[in-house]
Protein backbone atom coordinates (compact mmCIF):
# COMPACT_ATOMS: atom_id res chain seq x y z
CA UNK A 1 89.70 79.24 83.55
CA UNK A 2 90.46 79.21 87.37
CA UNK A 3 91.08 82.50 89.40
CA UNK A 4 93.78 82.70 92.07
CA UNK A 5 93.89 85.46 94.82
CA UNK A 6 96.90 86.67 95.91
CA UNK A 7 97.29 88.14 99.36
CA UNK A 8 100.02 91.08 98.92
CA UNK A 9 101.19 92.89 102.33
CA UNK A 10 102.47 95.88 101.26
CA UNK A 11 104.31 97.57 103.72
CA UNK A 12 105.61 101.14 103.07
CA UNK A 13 103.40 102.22 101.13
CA UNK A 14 102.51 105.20 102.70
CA UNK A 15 105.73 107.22 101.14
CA UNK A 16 105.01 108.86 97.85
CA UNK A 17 106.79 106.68 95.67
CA UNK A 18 105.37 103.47 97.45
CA UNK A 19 101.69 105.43 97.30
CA UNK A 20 102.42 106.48 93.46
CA UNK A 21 104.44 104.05 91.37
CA UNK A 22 103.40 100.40 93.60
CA UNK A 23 100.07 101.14 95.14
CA UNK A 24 97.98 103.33 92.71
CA UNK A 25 99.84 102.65 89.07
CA UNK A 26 100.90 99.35 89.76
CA UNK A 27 98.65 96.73 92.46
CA UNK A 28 95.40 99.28 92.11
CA UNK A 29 95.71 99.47 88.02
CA UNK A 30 96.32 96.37 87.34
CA UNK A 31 93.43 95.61 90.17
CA UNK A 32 91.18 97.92 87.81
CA UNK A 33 91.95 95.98 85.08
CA UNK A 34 90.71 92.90 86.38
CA UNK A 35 94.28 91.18 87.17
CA UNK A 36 96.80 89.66 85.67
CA UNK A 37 96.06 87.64 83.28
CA UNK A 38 98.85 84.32 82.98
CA UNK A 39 99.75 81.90 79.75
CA UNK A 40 97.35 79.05 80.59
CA UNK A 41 93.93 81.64 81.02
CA UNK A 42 94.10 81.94 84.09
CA UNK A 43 93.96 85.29 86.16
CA UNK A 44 95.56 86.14 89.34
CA UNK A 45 92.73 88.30 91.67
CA UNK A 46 95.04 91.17 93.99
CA UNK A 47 93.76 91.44 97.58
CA UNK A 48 95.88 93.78 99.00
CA UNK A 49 96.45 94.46 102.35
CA UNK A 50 98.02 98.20 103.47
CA UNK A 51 100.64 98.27 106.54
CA UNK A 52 102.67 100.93 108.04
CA UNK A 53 102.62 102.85 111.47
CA UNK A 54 99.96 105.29 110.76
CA UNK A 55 96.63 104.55 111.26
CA UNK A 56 95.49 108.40 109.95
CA UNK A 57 97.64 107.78 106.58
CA UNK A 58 96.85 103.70 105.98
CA UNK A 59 92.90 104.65 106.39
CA UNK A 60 92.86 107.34 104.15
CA UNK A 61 95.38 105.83 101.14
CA UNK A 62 92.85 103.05 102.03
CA UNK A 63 89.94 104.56 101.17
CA UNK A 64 91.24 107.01 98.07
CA UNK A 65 92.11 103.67 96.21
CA UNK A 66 89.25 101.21 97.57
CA UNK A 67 91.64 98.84 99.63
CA UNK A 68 89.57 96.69 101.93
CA UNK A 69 92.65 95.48 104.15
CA UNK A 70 95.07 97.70 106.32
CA UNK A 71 96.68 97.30 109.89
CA UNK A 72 99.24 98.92 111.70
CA UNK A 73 100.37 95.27 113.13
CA UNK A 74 103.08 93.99 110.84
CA UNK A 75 103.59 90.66 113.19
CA UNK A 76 99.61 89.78 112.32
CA UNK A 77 99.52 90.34 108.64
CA UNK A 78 102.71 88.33 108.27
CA UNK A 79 101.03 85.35 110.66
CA UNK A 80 98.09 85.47 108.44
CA UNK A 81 98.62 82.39 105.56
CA UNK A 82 96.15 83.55 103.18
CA UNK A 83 98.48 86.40 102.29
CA UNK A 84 101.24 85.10 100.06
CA UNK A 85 103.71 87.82 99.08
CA UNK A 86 105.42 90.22 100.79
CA UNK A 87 106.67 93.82 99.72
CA UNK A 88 108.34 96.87 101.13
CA UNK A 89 108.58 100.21 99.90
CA UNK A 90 109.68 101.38 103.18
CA UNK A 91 113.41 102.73 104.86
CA UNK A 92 116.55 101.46 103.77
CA UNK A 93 117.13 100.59 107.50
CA UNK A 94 114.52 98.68 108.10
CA UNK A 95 114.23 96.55 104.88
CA UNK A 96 116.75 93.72 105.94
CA UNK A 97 115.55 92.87 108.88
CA UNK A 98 111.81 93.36 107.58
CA UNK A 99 112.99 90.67 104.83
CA UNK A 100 114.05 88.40 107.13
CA UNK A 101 111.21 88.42 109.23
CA UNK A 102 108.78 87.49 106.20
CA UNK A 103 111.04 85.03 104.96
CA UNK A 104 110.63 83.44 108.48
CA UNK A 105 107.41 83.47 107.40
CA UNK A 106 107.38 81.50 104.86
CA UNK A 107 107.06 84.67 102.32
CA UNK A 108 107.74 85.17 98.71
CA UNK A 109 109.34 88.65 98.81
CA UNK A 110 109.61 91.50 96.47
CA UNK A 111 111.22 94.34 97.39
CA UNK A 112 112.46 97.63 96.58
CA UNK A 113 116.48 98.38 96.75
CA UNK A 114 118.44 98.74 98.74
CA UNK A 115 117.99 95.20 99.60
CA UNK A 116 120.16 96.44 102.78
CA UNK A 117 122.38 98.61 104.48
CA UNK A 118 124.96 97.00 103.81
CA UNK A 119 126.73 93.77 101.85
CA UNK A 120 126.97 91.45 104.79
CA UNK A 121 123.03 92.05 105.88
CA UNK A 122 122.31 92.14 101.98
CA UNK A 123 123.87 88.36 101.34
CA UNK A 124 122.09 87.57 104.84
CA UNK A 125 118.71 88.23 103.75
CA UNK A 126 119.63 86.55 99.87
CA UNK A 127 120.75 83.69 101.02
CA UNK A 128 117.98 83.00 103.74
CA UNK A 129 115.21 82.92 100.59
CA UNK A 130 117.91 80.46 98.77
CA UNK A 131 117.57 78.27 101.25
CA UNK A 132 113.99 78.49 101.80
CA UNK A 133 113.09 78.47 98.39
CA UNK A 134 110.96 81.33 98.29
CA UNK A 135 110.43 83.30 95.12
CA UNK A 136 112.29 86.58 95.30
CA UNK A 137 112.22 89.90 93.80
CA UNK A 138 113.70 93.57 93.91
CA UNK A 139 112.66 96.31 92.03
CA UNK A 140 114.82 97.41 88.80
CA UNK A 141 112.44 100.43 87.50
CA UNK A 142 114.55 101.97 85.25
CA UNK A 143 115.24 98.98 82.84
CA UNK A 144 111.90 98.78 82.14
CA UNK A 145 111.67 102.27 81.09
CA UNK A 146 111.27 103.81 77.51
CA UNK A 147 114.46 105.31 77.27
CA UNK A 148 116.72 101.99 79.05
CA UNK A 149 114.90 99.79 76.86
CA UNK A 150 115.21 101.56 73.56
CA UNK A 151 119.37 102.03 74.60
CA UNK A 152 119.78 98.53 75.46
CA UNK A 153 118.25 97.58 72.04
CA UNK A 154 120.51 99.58 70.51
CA UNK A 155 123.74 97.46 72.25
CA UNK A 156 122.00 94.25 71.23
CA UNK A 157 121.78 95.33 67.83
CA UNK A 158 125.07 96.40 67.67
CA UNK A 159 124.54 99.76 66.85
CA UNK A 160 127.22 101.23 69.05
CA UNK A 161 129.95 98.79 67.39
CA UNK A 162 132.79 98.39 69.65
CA UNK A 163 131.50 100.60 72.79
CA UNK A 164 134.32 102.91 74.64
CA UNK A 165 132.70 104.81 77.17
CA UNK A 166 129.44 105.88 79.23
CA UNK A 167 128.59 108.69 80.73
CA UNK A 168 125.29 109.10 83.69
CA UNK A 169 124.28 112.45 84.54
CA UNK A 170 121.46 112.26 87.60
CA UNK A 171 120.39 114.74 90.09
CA UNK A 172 118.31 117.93 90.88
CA UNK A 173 117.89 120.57 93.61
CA UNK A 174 116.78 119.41 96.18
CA UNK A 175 115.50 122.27 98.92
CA UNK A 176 117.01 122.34 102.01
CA UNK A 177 113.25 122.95 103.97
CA UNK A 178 114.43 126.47 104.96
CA UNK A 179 114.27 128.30 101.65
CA UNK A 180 110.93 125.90 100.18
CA UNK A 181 110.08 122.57 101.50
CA UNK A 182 112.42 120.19 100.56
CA UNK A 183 111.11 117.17 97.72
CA UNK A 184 112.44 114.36 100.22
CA UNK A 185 112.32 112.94 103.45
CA UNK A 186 114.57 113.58 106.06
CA UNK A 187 115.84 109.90 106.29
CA UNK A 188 117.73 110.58 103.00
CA UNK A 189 120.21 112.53 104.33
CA UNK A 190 120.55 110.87 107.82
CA UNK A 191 123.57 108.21 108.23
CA UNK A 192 122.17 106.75 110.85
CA UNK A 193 118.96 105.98 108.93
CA UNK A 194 119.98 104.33 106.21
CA UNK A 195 120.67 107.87 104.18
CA UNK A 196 123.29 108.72 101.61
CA UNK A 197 122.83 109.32 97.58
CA UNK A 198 125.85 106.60 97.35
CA UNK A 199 123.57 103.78 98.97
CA UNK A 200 120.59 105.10 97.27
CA UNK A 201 121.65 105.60 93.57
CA UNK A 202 124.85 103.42 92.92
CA UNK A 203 122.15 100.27 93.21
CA UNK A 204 120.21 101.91 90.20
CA UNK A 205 123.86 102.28 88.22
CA UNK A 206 124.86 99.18 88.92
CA UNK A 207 121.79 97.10 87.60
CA UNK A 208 121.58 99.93 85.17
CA UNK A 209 125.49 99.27 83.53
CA UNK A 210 125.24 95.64 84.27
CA UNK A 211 122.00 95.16 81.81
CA UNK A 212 122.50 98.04 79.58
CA UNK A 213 125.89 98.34 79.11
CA UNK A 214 128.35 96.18 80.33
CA UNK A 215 128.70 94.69 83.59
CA UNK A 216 130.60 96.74 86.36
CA UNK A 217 134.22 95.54 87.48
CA UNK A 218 135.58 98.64 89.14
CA UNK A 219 135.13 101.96 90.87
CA UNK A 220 136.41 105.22 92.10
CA UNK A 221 134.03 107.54 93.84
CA UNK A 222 134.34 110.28 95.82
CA UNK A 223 131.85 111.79 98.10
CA UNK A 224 130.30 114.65 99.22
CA UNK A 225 128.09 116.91 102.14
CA UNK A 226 127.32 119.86 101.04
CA UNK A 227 124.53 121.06 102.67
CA UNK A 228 124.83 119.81 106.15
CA UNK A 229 121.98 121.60 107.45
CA UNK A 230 118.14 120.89 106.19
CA UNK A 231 114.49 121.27 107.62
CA UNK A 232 111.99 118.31 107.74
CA UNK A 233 108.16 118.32 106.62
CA UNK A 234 107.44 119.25 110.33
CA UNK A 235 109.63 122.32 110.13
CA UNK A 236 111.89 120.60 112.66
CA UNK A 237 116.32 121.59 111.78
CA UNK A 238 118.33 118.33 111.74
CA UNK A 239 121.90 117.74 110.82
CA UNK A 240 122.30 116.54 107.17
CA UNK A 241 125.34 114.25 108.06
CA UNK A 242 124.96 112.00 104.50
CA UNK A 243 126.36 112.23 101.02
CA UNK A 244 124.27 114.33 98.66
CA UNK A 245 126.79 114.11 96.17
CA UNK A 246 128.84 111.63 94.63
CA UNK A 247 131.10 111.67 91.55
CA UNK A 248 132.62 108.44 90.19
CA UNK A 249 134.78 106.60 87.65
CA UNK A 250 133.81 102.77 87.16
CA UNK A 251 135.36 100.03 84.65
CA UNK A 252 133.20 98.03 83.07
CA UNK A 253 133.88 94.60 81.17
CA UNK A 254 135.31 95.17 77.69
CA UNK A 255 137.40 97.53 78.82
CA UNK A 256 134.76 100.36 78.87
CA UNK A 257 134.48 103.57 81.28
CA UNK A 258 131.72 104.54 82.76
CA UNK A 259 131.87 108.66 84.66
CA UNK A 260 128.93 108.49 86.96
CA UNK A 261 127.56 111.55 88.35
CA UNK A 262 124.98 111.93 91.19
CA UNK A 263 123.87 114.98 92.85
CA UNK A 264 120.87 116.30 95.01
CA UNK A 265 122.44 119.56 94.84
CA UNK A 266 122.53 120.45 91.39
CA UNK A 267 120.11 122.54 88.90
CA UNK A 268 118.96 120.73 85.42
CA UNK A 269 120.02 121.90 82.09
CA UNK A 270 119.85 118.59 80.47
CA UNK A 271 116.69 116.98 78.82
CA UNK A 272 115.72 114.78 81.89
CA UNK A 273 117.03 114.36 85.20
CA UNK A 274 118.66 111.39 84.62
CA UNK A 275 120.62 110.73 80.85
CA UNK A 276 122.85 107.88 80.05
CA UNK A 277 125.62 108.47 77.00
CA UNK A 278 127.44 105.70 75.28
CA UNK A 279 129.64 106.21 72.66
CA UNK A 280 131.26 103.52 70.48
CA UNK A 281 133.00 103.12 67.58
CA UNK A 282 130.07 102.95 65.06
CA UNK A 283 127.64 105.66 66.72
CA UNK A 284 126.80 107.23 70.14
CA UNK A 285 122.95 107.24 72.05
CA UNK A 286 121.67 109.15 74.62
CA UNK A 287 118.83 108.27 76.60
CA UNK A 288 116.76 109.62 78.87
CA UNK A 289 113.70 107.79 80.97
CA UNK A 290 111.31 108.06 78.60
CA UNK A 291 113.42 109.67 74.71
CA UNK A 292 116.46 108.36 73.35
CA UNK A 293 118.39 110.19 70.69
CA UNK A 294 121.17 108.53 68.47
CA UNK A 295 124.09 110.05 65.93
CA UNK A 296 125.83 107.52 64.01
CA UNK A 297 129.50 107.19 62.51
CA UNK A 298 128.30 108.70 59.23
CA UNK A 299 126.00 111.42 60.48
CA UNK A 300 128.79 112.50 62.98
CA UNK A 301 129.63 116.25 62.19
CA UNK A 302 133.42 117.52 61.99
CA UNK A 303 133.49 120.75 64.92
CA UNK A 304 136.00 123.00 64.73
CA UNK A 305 137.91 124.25 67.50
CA UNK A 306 137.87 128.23 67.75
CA UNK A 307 137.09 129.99 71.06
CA UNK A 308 137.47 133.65 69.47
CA UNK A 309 134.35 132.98 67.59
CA UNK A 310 130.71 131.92 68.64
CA UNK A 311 129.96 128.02 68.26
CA UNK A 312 128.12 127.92 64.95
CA UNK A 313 126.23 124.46 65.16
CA UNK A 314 123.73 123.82 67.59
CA UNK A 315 124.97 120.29 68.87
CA UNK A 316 121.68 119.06 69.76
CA UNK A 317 119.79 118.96 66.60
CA UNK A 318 122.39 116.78 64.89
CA UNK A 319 120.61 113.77 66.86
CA UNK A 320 118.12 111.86 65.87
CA UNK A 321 115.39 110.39 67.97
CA UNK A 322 114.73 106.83 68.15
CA UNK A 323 111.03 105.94 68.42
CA UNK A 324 109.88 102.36 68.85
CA UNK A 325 106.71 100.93 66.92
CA UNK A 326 105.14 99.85 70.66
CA UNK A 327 103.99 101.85 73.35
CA UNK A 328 104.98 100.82 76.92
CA UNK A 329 103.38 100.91 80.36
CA UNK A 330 104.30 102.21 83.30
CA UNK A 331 107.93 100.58 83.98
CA UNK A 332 107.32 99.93 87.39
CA UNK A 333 103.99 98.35 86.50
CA UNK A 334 106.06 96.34 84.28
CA UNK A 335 108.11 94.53 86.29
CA UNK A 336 105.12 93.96 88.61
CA UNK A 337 103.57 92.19 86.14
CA UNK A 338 107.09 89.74 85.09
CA UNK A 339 107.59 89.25 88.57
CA UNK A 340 103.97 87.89 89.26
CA UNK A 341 103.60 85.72 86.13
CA UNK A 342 107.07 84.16 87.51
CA UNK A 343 104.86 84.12 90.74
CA UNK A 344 102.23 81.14 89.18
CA UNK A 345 103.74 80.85 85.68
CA UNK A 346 107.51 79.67 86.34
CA UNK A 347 108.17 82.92 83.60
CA UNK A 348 111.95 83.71 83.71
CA UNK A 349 113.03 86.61 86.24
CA UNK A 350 116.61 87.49 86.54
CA UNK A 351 116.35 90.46 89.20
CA UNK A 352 115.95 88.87 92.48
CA UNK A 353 117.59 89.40 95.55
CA UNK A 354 121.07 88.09 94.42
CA UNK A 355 121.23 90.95 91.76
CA UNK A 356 120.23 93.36 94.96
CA UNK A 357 123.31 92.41 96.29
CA UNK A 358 125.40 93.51 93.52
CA UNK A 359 123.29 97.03 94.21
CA UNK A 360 124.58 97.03 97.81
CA UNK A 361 127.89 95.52 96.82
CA UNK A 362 128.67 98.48 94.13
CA UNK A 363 127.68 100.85 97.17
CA UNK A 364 130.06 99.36 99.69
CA UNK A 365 132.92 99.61 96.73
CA UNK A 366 131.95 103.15 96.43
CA UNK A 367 132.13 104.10 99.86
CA UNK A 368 135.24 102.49 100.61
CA UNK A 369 136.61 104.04 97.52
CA UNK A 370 136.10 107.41 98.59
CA UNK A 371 137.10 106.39 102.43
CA UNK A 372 140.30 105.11 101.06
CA UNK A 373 141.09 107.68 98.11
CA UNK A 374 141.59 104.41 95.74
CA UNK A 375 140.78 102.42 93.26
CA UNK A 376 137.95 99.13 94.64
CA UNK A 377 138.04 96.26 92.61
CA UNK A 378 134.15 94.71 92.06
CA UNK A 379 135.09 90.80 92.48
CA UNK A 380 133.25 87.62 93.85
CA UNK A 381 131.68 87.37 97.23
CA UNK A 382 129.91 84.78 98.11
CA UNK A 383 128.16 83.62 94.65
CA UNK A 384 128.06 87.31 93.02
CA UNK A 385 129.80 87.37 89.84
């Protein structure tokens, strides 16, 4: 059976989820474990090549994972044909116009979200690689994660019966870089680099509701600064001007409601950082990334309300795990894998940059939501349902 290299710039790796979840558990693993391996026998061969602005932090990831290729000149790794794909892991701000330029190059792109800053760049960039006819990707980790996949099986199956409402929990402290060094960059929580937990998260929730749940048709969201203040890694004080909060109410089809809560300033006591709740008619789930815990009609208990007297059940352990008979990879390994047999196989893929722009377009809803103190319809722009 043949072998076909593929030539993957990756640019933006250098950050630590680009370094940890693309580079070393995803390209380098499935490097180690001799490729990818397609329908017809044959194997795709990774050659990737390492790009970003510092030549100190490309060498070095370089050498720790035994990557031959790296440059600091983005214009001559895109000129160069025998690279096919292109990625970026890199800042929101850039990403757009970092798409573009590989389209231009005659690039099949995958990507991580947000596909842009915003919905008119995000269509830009979407319907440039229509036209082309590239293949196109953007990353959609948390679907292919233990916990997503184990709820969503639990929809299909009908376990939920008629479903009513959802509930997403996310966040964690983040330090502000004066009390302990602070668990993100400093980009995060700059406006005018792309920052803001609203552009970040709401394109996880809406891919997240859309394949899980039900698809997204409304939203009210307000926002929040709350620490205005922070430190970056080189101990330098910058204004905070982002959101680091955001609390919203969305609609989803089926008449279902969805309360969405985001926060980088908030302390866990919950049994992962992020948990999605639906409750239905026939039973209720809660999953987190990896465990998912169900209570059906029948083994739902009967509380009673008393606040002169201690609570006498312990809520928790009336749920049941679910546990699934397969073990699963790494999720953003995963959809690696789907995206690059759809690469050279033709395989279905769903999550390309079209459903990016529903992402973005959630965001912008959001935003304006909480800019105008109303309700923000999610309808059709431009092709997205």
């Amino acid at each position: 059976m043949a072998e076909h290299r593929l030539g993957i710039i990756m640019h933006g790796v250098t950050g630590r989820m680009g370094t940890n979840q693309h580079l070393a558990r995803s390209i380098v693993a499935m490097r180690n474990q001799g490729g990818v391996l397609l329908e017809n026998g044959d194997r795709i061969v990774l050659d990737p090549i390492l790009v970003g602005r510092s030549e100190e932090k490309l060498r070095a990831l370089a050498q720790e994972y035994g990557v031959v290729r790296w440059t600091t000149d983005l214009g001559e790794a895109l000129a160069d044909s025998r690279d096919r794909l292109f990625f970026d892991a890199g800042t929101t701000q850039m990403r757009a116009g970092l798409i573009e330029r590989a389209i231009l190059a005659g690039k099949d792109i995958y990507t991580e979200k947000p596909v842009a800053e915003n919905i008119n760049d995000a269509l830009k960039v979407a319907s440039l690689a229509q036209k082309a006819g590239i293949a196109n990707g953007v990353v959609q980790d948390k679907l292919f994660l233990p916990g997503l996949i184990k709820l969503r099986r639990l929809r299909d199956e009908g376990f939920f019966g008629r479903i009513l409402a959802a509930r997403i929990d996310f966040g964690y402290w983040v330090f502000d870089g004066f009390e302990a060094p602070a668990q993100r960059p400093a980009w995060n929580y700059q406006l005018g680099q792309g920052g803001g937990i609203i552009l970040d998260m709401f394109c996880h929730w809406r891919y997240v509701l859309d394949h899980t749940i039900a698809p997204v048709t409304g939203v009210c969201c307000i926002g929040r600064n709350h620490i205005p203040q922070r430190r970056d890694d080189a101990g330098e004080s910058y204004i905070a001007d982002a959101d680091d909060g955001a609390f919203a109410m969305l609609e989803l089809e089926g008449n279902v409601i969805a309360q969405v809560a985001s926060s980088w300033t908030t302390r866990v006591r919950r049994d992962d950082l992020v948990t999605v709740q639906v409750d239905g008619t026939a039973g209720s789930a809660v999953a987190g990334l990896q465990r998912c815990w169900v209570q059906s009609g029948a083994e739902t208990p009967r509380p009673i309300w008393n606040p002169d007297e201690p609570q006498s059940m312990t809520f928790p352990d009336q749920w049941r795990e679910v546990y699934a008979s397969e073990s699963f990879d790494n999720g953003f390994k995963a959809q690696w894998l789907l995206f690059l047999r759809h690469l050279y196989d033709g395989a279905p893929y769903i999550y390309d940059l079209m459903e990016g722009v529903k992402g973005v377009q959630l965001a912008d809803a959001a935003l304006k939501s909480w800019r105008t103190r109303r309700w923000v319809d999610i309808g059709s722009a431009v092709g997205i349902a």
